[in-house]
C-alpha atoms as a PDB file:
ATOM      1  CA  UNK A   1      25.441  20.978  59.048  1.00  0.00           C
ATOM      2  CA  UNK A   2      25.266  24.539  60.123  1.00  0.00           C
ATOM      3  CA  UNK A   3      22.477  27.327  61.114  1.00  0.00           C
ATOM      4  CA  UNK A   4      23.525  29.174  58.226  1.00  0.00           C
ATOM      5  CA  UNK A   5      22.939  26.191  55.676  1.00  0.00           C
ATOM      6  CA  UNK A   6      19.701  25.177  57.096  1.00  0.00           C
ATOM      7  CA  UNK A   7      18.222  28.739  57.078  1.00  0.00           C
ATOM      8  CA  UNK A   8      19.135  28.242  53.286  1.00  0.00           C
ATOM      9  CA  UNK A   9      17.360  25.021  52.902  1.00  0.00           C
ATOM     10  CA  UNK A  10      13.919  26.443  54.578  1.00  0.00           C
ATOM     11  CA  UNK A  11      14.257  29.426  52.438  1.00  0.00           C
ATOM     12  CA  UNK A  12      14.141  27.263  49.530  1.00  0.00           C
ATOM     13  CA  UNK A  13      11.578  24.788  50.831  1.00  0.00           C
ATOM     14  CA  UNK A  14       9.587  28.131  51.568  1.00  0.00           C
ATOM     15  CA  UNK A  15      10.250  29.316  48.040  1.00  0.00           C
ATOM     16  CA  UNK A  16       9.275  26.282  46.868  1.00  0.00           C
ATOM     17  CA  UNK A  17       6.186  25.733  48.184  1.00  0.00           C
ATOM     18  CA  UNK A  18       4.827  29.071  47.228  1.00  0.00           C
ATOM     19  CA  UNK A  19       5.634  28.681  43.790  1.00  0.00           C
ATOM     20  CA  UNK A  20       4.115  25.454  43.738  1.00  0.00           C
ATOM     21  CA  UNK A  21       0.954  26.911  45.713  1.00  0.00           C
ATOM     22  CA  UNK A  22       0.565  30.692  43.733  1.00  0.00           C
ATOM     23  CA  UNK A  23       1.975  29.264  40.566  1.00  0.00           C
ATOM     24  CA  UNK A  24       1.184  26.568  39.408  1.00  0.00           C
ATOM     25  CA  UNK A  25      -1.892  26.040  41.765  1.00  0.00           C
ATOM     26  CA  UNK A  26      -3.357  29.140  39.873  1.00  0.00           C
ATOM     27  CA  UNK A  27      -3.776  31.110  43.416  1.00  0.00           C
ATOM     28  CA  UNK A  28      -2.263  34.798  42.825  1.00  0.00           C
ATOM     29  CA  UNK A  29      -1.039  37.490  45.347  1.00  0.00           C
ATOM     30  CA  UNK A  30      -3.156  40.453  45.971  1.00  0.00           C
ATOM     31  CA  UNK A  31      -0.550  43.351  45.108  1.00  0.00           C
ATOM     32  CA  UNK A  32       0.123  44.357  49.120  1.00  0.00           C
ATOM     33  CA  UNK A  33       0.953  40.775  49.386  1.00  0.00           C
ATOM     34  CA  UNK A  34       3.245  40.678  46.254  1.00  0.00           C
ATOM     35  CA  UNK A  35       5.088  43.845  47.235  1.00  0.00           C
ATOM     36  CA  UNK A  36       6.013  42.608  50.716  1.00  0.00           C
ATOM     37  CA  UNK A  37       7.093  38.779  49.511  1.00  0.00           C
ATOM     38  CA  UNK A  38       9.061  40.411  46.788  1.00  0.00           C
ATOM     39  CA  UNK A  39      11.019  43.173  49.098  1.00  0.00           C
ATOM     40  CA  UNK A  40      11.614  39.890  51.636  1.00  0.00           C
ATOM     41  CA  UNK A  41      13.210  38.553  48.602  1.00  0.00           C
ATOM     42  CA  UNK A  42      15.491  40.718  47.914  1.00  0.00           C
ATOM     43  CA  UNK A  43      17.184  40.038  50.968  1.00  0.00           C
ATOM     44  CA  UNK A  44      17.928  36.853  50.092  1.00  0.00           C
ATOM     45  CA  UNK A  45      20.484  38.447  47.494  1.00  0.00           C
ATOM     46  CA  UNK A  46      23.046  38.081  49.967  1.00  0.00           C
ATOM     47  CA  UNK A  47      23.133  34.419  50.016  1.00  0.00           C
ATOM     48  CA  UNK A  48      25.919  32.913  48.471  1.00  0.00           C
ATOM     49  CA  UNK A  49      23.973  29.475  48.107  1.00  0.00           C
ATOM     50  CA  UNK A  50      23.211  28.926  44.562  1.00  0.00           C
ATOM     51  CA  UNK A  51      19.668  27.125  44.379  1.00  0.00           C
ATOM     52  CA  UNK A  52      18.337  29.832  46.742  1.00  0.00           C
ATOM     53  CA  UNK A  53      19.953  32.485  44.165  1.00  0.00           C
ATOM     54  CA  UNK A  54      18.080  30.982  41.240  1.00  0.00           C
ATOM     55  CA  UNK A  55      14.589  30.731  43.395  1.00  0.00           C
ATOM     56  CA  UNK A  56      14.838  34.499  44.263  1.00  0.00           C
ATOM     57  CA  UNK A  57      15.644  35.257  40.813  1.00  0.00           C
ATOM     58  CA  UNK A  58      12.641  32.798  39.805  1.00  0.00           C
ATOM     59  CA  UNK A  59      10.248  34.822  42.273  1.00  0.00           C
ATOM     60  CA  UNK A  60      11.406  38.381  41.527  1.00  0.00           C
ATOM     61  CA  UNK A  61      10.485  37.408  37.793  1.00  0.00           C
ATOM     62  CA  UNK A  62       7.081  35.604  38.236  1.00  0.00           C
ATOM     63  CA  UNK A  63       6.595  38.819  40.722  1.00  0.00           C
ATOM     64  CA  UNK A  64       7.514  42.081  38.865  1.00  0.00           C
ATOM     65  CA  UNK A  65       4.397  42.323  37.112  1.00  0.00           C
ATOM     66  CA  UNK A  66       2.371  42.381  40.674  1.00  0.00           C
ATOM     67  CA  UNK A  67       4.126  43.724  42.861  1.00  0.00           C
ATOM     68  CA  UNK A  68       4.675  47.731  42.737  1.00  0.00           C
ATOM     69  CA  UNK A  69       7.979  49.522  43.209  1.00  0.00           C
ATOM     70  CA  UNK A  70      10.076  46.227  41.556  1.00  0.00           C
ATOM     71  CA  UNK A  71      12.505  48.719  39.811  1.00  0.00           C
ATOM     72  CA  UNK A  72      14.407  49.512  42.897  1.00  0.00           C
ATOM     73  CA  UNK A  73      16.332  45.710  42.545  1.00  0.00           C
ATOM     74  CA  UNK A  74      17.747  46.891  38.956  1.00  0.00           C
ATOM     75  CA  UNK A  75      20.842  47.803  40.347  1.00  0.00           C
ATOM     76  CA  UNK A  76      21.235  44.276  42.446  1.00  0.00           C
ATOM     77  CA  UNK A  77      19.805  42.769  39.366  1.00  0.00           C
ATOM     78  CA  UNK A  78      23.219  44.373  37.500  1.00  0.00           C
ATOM     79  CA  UNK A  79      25.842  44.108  39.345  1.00  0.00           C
ATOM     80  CA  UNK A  80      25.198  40.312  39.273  1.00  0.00           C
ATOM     81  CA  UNK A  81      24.624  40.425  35.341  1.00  0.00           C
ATOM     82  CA  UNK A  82      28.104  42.002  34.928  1.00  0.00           C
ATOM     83  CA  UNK A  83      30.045  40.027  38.250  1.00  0.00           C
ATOM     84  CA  UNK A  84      32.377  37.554  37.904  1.00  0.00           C
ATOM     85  CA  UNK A  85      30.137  34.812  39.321  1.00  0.00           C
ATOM     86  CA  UNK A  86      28.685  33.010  35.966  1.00  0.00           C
ATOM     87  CA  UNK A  87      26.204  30.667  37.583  1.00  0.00           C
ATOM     88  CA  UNK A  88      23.986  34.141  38.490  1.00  0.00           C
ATOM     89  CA  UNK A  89      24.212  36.051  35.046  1.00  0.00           C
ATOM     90  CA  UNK A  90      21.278  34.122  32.992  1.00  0.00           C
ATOM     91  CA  UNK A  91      18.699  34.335  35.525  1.00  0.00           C
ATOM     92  CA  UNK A  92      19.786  37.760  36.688  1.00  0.00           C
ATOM     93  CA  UNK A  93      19.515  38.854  33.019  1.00  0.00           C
ATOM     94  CA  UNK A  94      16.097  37.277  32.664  1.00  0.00           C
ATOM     95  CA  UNK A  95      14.367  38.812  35.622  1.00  0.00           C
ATOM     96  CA  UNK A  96      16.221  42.069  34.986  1.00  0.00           C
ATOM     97  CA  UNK A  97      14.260  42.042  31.255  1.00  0.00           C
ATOM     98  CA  UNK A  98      11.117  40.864  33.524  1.00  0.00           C
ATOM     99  CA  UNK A  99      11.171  43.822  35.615  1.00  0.00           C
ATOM    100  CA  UNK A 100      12.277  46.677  32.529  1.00  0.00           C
ATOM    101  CA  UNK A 101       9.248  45.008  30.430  1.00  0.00           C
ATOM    102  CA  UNK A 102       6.629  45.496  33.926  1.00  0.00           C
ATOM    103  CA  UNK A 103       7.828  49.321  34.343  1.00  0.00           C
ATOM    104  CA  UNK A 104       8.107  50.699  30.543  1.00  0.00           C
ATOM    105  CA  UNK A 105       4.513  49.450  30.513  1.00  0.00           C
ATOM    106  CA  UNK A 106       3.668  51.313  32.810  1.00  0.00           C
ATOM    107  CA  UNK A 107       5.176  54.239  31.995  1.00  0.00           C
ATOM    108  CA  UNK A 108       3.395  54.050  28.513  1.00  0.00           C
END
């Protein structure tokens, strides 16, 4: 096994236990905290390892309506709704809608 594989597998034991802790714990991120986890996210989109894909997608979703400036990952959001990779496109759309529900409401 490589360093590159098990960076992925504490990223998503990381993931994991904060969803498990903030989610369904009922704990919840003051917004400084949300803002930070959810920009250290996003630079997970470069991983090419599929369960750590869908757990970023998960978090940026369960995240977008605490954390502020979430409308800056549309465009990462998109290009992975309209790639060629299939196994991103259904969570990609769902935390895109996520994120364009959070900011119209604001707006309004």
């Amino acid at each position: 096994m490589n360093l590159l594989s098990l960076n992925h597998l504490w990223f998503l034991k990381i993931m994991f236990l904060n969803y498990f802790l903030f989610w369904l714990q009922g704990e919840q991120f003051g917004t400084t905290e949300a803002t930070e986890a959810f920009f250290a996210m996003t630079r997970l989109f470069q991983s090419k390892d599929v369960l750590l894909r869908r757990m970023v997608y998960l978090g940026i979703k369960e995240m977008s309506s605490i954390a502020e400036d979430v409308i800056i990952v549309t465009s990462s959001l998109t290009k992975d709704m309209t790639g060629k990779e299939t196994l991103y496109r259904a969570s990609a759309i769902r935390a895109l809608c996520s994120i364009t529900d959070v900011c119209f409401m604001v707006l309004f």
